[in-house]
C-alpha atoms as a PDB file:
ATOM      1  CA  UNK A   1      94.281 143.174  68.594  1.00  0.00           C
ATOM      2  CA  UNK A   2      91.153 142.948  71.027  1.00  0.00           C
ATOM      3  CA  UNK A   3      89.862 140.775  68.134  1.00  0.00           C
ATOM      4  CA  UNK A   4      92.733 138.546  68.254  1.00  0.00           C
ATOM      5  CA  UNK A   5      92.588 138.853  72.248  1.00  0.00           C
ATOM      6  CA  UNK A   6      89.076 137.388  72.516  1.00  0.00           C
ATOM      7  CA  UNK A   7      89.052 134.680  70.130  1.00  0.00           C
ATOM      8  CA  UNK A   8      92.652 132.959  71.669  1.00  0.00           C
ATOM      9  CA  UNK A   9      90.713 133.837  75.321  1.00  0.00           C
ATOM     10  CA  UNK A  10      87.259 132.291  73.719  1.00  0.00           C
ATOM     11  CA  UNK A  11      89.470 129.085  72.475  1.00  0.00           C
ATOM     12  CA  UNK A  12      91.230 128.782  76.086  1.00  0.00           C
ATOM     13  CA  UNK A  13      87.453 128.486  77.600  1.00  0.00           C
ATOM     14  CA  UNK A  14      86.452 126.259  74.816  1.00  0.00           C
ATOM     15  CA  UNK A  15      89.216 123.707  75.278  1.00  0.00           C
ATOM     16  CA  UNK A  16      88.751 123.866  79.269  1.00  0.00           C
ATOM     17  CA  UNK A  17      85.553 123.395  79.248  1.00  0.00           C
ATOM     18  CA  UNK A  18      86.007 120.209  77.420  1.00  0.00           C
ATOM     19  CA  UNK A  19      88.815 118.821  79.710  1.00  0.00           C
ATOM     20  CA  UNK A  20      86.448 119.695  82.534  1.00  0.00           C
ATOM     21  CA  UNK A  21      83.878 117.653  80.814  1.00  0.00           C
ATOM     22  CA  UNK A  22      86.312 114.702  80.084  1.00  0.00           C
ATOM     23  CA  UNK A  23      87.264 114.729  83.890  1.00  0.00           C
ATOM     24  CA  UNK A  24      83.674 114.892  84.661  1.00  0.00           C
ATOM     25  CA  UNK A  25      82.741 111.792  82.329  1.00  0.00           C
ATOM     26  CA  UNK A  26      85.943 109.742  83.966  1.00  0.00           C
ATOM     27  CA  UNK A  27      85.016 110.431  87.384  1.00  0.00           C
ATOM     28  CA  UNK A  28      81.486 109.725  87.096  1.00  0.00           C
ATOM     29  CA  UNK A  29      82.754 106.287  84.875  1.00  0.00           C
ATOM     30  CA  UNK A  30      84.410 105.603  87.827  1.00  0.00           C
ATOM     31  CA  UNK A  31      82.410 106.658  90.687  1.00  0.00           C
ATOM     32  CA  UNK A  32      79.717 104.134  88.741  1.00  0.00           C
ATOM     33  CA  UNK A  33      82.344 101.745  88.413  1.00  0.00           C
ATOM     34  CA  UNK A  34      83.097 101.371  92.230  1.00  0.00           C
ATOM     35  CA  UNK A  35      78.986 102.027  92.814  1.00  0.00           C
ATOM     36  CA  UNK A  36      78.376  99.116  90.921  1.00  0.00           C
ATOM     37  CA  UNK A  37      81.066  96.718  92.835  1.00  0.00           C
ATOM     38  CA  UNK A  38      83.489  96.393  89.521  1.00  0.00           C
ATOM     39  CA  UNK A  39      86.737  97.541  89.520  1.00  0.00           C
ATOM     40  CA  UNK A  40      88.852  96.502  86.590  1.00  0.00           C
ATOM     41  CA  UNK A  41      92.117  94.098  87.435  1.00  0.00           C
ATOM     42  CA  UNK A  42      95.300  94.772  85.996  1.00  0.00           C
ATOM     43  CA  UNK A  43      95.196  92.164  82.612  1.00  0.00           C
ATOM     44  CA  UNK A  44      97.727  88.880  83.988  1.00  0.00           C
ATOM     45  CA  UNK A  45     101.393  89.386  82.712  1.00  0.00           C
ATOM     46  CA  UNK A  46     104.527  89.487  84.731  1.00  0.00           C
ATOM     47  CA  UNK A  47     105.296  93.202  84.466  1.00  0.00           C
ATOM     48  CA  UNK A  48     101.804  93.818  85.633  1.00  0.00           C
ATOM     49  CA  UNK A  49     100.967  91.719  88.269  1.00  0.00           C
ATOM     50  CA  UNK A  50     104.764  90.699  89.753  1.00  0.00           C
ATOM     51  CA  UNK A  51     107.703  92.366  91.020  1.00  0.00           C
ATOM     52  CA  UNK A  52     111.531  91.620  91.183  1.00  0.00           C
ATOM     53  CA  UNK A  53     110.685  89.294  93.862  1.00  0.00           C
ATOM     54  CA  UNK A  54     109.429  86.562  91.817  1.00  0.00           C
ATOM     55  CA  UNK A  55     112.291  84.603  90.270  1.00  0.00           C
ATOM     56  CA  UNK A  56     112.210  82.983  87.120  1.00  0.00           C
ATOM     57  CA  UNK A  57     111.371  79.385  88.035  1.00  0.00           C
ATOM     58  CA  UNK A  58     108.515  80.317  90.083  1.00  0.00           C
ATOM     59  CA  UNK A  59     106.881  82.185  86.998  1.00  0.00           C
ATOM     60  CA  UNK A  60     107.700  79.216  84.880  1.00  0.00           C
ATOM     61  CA  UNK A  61     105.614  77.471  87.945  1.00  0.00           C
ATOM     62  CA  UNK A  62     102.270  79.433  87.517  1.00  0.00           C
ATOM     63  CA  UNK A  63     102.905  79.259  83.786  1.00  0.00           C
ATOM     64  CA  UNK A  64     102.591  75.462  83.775  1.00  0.00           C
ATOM     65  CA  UNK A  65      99.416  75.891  85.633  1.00  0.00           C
ATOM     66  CA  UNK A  66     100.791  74.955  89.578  1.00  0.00           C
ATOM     67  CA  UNK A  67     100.180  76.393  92.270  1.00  0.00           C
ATOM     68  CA  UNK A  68     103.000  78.598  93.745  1.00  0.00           C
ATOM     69  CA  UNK A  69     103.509  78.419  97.457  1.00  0.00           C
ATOM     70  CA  UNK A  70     106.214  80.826  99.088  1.00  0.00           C
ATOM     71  CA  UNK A  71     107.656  80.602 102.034  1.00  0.00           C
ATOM     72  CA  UNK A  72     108.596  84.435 102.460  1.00  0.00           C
ATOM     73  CA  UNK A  73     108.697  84.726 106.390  1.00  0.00           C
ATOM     74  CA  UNK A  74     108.357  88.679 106.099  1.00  0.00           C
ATOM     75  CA  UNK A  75     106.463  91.241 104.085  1.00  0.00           C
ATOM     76  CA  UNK A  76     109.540  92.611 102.228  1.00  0.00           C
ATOM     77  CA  UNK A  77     109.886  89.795 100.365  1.00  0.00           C
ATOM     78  CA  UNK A  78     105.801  89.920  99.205  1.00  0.00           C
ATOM     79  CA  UNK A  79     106.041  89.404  94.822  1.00  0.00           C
ATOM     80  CA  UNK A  80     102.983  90.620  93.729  1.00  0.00           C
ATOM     81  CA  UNK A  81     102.429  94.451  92.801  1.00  0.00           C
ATOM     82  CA  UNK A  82     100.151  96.522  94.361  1.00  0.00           C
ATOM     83  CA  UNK A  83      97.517  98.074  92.112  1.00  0.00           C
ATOM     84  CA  UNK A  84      96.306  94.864  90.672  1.00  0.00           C
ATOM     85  CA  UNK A  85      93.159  95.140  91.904  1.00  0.00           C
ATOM     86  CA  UNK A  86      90.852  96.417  95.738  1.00  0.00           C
ATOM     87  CA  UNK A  87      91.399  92.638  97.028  1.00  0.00           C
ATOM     88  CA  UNK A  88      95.042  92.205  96.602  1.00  0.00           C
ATOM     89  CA  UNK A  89      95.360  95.548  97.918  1.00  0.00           C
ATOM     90  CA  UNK A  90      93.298  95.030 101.135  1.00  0.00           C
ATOM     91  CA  UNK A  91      95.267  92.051 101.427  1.00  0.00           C
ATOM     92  CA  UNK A  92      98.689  93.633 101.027  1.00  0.00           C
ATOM     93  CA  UNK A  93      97.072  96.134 103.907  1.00  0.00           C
ATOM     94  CA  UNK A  94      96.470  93.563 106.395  1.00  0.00           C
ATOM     95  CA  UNK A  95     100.025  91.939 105.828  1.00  0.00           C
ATOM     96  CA  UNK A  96     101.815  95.217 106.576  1.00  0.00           C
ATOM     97  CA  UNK A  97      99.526  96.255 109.354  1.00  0.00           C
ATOM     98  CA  UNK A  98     100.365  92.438 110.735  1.00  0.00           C
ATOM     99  CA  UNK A  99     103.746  92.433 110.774  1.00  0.00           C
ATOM    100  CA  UNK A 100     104.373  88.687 110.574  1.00  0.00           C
ATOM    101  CA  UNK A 101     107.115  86.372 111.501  1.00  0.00           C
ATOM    102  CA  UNK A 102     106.047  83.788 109.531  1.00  0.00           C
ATOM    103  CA  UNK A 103     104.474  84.475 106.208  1.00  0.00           C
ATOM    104  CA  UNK A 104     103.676  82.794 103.247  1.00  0.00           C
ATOM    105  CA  UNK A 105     101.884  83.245  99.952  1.00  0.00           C
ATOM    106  CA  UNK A 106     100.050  81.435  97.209  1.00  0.00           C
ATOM    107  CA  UNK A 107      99.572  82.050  94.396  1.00  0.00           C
ATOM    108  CA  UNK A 108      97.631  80.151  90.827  1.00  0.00           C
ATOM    109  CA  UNK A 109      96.154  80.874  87.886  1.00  0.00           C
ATOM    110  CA  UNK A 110      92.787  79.985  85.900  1.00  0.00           C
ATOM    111  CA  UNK A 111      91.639  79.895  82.945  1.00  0.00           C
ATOM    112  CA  UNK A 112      88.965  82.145  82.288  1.00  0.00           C
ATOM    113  CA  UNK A 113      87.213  80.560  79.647  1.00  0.00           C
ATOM    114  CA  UNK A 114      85.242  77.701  80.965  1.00  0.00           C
ATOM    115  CA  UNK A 115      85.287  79.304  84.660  1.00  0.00           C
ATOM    116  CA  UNK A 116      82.855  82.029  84.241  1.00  0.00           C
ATOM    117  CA  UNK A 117      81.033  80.562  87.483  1.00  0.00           C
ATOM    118  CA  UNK A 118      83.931  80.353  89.085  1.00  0.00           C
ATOM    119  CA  UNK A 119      83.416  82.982  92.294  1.00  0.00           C
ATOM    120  CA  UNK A 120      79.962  81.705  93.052  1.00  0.00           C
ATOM    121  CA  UNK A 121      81.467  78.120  93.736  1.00  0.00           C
ATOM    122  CA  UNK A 122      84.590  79.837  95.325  1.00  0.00           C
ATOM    123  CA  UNK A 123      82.040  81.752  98.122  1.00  0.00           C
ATOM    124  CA  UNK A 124      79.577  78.644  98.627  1.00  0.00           C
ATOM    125  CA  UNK A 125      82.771  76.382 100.215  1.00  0.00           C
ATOM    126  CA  UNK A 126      84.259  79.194 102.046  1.00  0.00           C
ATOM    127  CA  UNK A 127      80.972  79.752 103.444  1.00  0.00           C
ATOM    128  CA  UNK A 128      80.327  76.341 104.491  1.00  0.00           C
ATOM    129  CA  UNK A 129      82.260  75.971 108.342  1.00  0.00           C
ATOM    130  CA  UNK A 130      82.104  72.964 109.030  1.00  0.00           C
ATOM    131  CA  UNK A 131      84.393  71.804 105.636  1.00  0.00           C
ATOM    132  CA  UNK A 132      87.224  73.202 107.525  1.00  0.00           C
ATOM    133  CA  UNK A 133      86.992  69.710 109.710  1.00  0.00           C
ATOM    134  CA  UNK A 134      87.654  67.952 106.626  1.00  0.00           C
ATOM    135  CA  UNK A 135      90.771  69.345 105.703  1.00  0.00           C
ATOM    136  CA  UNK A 136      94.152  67.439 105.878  1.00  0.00           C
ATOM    137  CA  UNK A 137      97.108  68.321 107.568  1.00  0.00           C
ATOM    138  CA  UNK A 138     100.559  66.626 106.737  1.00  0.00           C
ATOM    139  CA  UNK A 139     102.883  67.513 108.847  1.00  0.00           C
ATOM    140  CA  UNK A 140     106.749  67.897 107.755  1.00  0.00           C
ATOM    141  CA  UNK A 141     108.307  66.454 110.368  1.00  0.00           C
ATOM    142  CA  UNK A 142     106.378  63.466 110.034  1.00  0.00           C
ATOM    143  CA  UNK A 143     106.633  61.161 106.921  1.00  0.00           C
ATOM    144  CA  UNK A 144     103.250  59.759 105.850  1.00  0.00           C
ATOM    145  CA  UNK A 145     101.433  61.145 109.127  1.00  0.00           C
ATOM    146  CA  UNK A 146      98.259  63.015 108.532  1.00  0.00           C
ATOM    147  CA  UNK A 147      95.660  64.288 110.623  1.00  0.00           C
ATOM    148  CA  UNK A 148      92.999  67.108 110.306  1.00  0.00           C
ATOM    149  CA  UNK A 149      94.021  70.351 110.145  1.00  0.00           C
ATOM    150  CA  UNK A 150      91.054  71.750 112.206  1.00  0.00           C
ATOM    151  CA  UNK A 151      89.442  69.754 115.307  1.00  0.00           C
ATOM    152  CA  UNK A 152      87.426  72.170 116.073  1.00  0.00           C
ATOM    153  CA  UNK A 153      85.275  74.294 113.528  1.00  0.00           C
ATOM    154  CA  UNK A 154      81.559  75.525 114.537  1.00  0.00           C
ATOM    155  CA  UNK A 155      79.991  78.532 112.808  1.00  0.00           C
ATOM    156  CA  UNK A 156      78.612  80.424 115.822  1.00  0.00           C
ATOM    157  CA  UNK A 157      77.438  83.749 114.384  1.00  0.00           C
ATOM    158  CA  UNK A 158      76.592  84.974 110.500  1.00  0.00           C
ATOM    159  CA  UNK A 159      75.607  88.684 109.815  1.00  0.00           C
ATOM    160  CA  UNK A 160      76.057  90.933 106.906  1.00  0.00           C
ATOM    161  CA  UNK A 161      78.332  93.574 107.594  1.00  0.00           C
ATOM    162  CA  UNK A 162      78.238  96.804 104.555  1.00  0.00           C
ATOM    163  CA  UNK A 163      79.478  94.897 101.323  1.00  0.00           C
ATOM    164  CA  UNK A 164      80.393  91.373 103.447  1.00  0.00           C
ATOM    165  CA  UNK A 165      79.200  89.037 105.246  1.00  0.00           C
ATOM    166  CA  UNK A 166      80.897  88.195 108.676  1.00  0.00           C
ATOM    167  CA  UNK A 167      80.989  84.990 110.474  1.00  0.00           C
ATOM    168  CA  UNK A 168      81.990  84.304 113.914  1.00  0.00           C
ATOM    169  CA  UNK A 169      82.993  80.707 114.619  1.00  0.00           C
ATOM    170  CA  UNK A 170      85.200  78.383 117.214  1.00  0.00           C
ATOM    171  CA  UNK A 171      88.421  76.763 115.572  1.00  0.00           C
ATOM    172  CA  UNK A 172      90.912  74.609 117.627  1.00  0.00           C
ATOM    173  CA  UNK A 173      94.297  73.014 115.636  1.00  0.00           C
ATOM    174  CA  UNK A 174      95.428  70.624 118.122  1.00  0.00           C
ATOM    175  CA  UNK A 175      97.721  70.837 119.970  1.00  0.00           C
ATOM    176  CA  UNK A 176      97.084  74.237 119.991  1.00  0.00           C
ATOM    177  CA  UNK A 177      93.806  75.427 122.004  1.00  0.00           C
ATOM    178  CA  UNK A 178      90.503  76.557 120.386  1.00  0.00           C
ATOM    179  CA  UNK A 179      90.389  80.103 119.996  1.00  0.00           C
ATOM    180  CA  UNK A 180      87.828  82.169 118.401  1.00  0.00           C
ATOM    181  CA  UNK A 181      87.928  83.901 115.180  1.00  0.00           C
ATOM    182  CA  UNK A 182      86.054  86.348 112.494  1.00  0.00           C
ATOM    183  CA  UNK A 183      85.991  85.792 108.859  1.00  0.00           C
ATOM    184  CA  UNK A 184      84.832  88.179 105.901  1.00  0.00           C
ATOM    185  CA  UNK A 185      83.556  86.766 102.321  1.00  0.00           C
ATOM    186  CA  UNK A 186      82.523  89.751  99.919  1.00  0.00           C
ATOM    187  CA  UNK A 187      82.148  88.824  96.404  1.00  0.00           C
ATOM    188  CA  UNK A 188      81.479  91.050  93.065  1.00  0.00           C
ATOM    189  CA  UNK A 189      80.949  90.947  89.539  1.00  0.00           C
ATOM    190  CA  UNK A 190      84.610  89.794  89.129  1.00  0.00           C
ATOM    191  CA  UNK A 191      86.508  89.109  92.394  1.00  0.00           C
ATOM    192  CA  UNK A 192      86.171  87.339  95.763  1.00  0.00           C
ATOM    193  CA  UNK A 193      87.684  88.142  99.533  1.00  0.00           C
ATOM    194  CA  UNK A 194      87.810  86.085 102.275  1.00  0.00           C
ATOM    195  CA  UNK A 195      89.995  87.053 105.227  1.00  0.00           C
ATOM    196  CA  UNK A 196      90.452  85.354 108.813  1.00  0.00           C
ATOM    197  CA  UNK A 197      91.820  86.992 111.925  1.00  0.00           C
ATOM    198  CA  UNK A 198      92.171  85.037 115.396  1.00  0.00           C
ATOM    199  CA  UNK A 199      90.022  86.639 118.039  1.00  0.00           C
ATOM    200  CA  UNK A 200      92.015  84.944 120.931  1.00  0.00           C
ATOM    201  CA  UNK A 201      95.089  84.183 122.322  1.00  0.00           C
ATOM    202  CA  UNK A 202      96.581  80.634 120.548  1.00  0.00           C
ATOM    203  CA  UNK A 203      97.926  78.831 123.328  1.00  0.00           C
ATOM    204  CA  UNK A 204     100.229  75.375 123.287  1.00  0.00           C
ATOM    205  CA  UNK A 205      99.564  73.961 126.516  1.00  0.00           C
ATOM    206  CA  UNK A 206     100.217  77.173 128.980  1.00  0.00           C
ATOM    207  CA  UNK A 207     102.490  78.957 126.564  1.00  0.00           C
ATOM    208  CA  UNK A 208     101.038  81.750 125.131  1.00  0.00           C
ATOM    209  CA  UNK A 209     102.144  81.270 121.410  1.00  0.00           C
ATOM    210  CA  UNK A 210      99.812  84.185 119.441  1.00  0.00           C
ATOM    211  CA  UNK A 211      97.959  86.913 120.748  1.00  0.00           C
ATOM    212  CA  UNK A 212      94.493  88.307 119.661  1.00  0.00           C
ATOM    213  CA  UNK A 213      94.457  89.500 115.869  1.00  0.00           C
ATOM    214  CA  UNK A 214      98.033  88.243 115.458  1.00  0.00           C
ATOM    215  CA  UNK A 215      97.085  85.170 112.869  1.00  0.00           C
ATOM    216  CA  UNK A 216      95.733  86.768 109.884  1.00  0.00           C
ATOM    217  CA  UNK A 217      94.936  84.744 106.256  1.00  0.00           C
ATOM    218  CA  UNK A 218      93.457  85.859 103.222  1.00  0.00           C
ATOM    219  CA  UNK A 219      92.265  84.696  99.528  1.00  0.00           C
ATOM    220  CA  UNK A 220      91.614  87.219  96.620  1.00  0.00           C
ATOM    221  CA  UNK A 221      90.255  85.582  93.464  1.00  0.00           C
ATOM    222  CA  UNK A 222      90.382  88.005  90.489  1.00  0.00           C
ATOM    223  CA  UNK A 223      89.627  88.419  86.983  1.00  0.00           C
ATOM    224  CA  UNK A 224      92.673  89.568  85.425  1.00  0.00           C
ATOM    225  CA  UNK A 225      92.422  89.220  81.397  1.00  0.00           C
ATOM    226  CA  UNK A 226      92.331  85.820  80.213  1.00  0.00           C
ATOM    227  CA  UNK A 227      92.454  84.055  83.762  1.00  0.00           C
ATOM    228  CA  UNK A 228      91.180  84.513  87.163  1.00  0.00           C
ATOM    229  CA  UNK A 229      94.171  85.478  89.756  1.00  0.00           C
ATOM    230  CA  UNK A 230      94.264  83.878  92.714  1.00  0.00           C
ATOM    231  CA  UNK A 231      96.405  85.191  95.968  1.00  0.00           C
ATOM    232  CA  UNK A 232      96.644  83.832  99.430  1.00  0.00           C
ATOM    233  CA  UNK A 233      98.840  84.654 102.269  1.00  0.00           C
ATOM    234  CA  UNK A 234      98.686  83.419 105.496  1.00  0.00           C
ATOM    235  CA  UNK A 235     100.451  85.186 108.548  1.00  0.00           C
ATOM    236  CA  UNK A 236     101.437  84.854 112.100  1.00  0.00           C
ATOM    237  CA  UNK A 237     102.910  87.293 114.396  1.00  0.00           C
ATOM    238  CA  UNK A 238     104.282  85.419 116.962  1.00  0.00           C
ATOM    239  CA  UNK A 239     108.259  85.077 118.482  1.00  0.00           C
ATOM    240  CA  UNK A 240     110.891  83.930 116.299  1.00  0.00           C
ATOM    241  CA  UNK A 241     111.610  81.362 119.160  1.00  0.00           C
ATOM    242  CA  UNK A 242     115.320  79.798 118.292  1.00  0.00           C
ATOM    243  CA  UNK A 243     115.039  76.295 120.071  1.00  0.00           C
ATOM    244  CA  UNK A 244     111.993  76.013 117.901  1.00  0.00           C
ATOM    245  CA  UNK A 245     112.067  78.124 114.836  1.00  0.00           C
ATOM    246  CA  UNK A 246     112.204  75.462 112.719  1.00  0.00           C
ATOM    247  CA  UNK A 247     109.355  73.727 113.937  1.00  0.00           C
ATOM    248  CA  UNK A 248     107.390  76.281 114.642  1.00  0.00           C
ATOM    249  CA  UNK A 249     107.626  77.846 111.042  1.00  0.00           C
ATOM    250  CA  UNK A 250     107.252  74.184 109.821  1.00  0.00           C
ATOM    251  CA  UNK A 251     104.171  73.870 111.139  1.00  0.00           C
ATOM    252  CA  UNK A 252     102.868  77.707 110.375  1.00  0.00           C
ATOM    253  CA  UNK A 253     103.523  77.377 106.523  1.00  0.00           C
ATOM    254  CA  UNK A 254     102.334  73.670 106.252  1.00  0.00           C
ATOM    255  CA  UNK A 255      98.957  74.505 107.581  1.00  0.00           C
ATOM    256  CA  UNK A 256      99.035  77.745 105.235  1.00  0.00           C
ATOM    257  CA  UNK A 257     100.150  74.892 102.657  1.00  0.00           C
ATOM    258  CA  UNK A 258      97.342  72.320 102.839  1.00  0.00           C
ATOM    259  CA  UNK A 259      94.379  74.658 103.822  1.00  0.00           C
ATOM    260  CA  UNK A 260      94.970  76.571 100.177  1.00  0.00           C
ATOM    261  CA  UNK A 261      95.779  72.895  98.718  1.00  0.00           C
ATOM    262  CA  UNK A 262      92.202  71.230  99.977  1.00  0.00           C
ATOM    263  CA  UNK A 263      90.659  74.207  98.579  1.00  0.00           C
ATOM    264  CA  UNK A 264      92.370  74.126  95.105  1.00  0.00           C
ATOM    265  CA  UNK A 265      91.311  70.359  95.039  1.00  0.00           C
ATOM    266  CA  UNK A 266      88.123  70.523  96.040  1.00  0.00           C
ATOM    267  CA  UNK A 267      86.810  73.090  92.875  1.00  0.00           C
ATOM    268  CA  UNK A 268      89.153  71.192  90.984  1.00  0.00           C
ATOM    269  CA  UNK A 269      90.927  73.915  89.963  1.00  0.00           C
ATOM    270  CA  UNK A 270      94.648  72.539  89.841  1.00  0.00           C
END
């Protein structure tokens, strides 16, 4: 019986010891994993990457290789999953922690094959400031008016800040004022960040319209599988003003429109 004892006791030890050795080999994996800067995506399917927000016709959308723009107003109404990967995460963060009013998101899909390079071009043109200037804005209200999106865009600051690199730099959108602001790039084996938060209050004439770290956008590009992921969202915090809601969110979401669109075009993605 002591026999019998010791050997089941001596298999129990045995059989921990190797599922303290597995858990030791997975954590390390991962620890190297994160050490290292790559962090698997989730591969690009629907059940993976989107929730019941996403409706049919905008998944046929991405499938035909458009981009997806959603106007979404809140954060309830966000499609993706979270999980897919650090970036969309951080960006999901920021959107709850912002609260918006007006919201959108974008969202496209790349190839992967024949787009291996694709982050290094992605970083160089969101590094580069002064392209903002060149941007287009079209506004809705207006048929066949166009102006630029940005009037204002001087880099005044660059440092490298942990894994990112952090710019300070002076925006105006007419007719809104200038108003300072802080973007982050960070780029690894297999994704890209940027993010861009308003340091300043956003006035229209005298009428305080955003306050300080109320205007918020982000891009995550991600491998996924067979295609690079890419996610936007753009946010504002501001009143839900009635006499001008519909302007007002016209004019959030067309800027959040055409800012993702000049980019798109200009690594000829779409």
């Amino acid at each position: 019986m002591k026999r019998f004892c010791q050997i089941r006791a001596d298999s129990y030890i045995i059989r921990l010891q190797h599922l303290l050795r597995t858990a030791l080999f997975v954590i390390c994996g991962t620890l190297m994993a994160a050490a290292s800067g790559y962090v698997r995506a989730a591969d690009y399917a629907r059940d993976t990457i989107f929730n019941e927000k996403l409706s049919d016709d905008d998944f046929a959308t991405l499938e035909r290789g458009q981009v997806l723009i959603r106007n979404i107003q809140y954060t309830k109404n966000i499609c993706i999953l979270p999980g897919i990967s650090p970036q969309t995460d951080e960006i999901l963060d920021i959107l709850q922690k912002l609260r918006p009013q007006y919201l959108a998101e974008i969202m496209y899909k790349i190839p992967y094959e024949g787009n291996e390079q694709l982050l290094e071009q992605v970083e160089q043109v969101f590094l580069d400031i002064p392209l903002y200037k060149k941007i287009r804005y079209y506004p809705d209200f207006y048929d066949g008016a166009e102006c630029p999106l940005f009037s204002t865009a001087d880099e005044l600051e660059r440092t490298t800040v942990q894994d990112r690199i952090l710019i300070k730099a002076l925006f105006a959108m007419d007719p809104f004022s200038v108003y300072h602001a802080e973007l982050t790039v960070k780029r690894t084996e297999n994704s890209f960040l940027f993010t861009q938060t308003n340091k300043d209050k956003i006035k229209y004439q005298f009428i305080k319209m955003v306050s300080p770290d109320k205007m918020k956008a982000a891009i995550a590009v991600v491998h996924t599988g067979n295609y690079w992921f890419v996610y936007a969202a753009g946010g504002v915090n501001a009143p839900r003003i009635p006499f001008l809601k519909r302007r007002l969110e016209a004019a959030f979401i067309g800027r959040i429109r055409d800012f993702s669109k000049f980019y798109i075009n200009l690594l000829d993605l779409e």
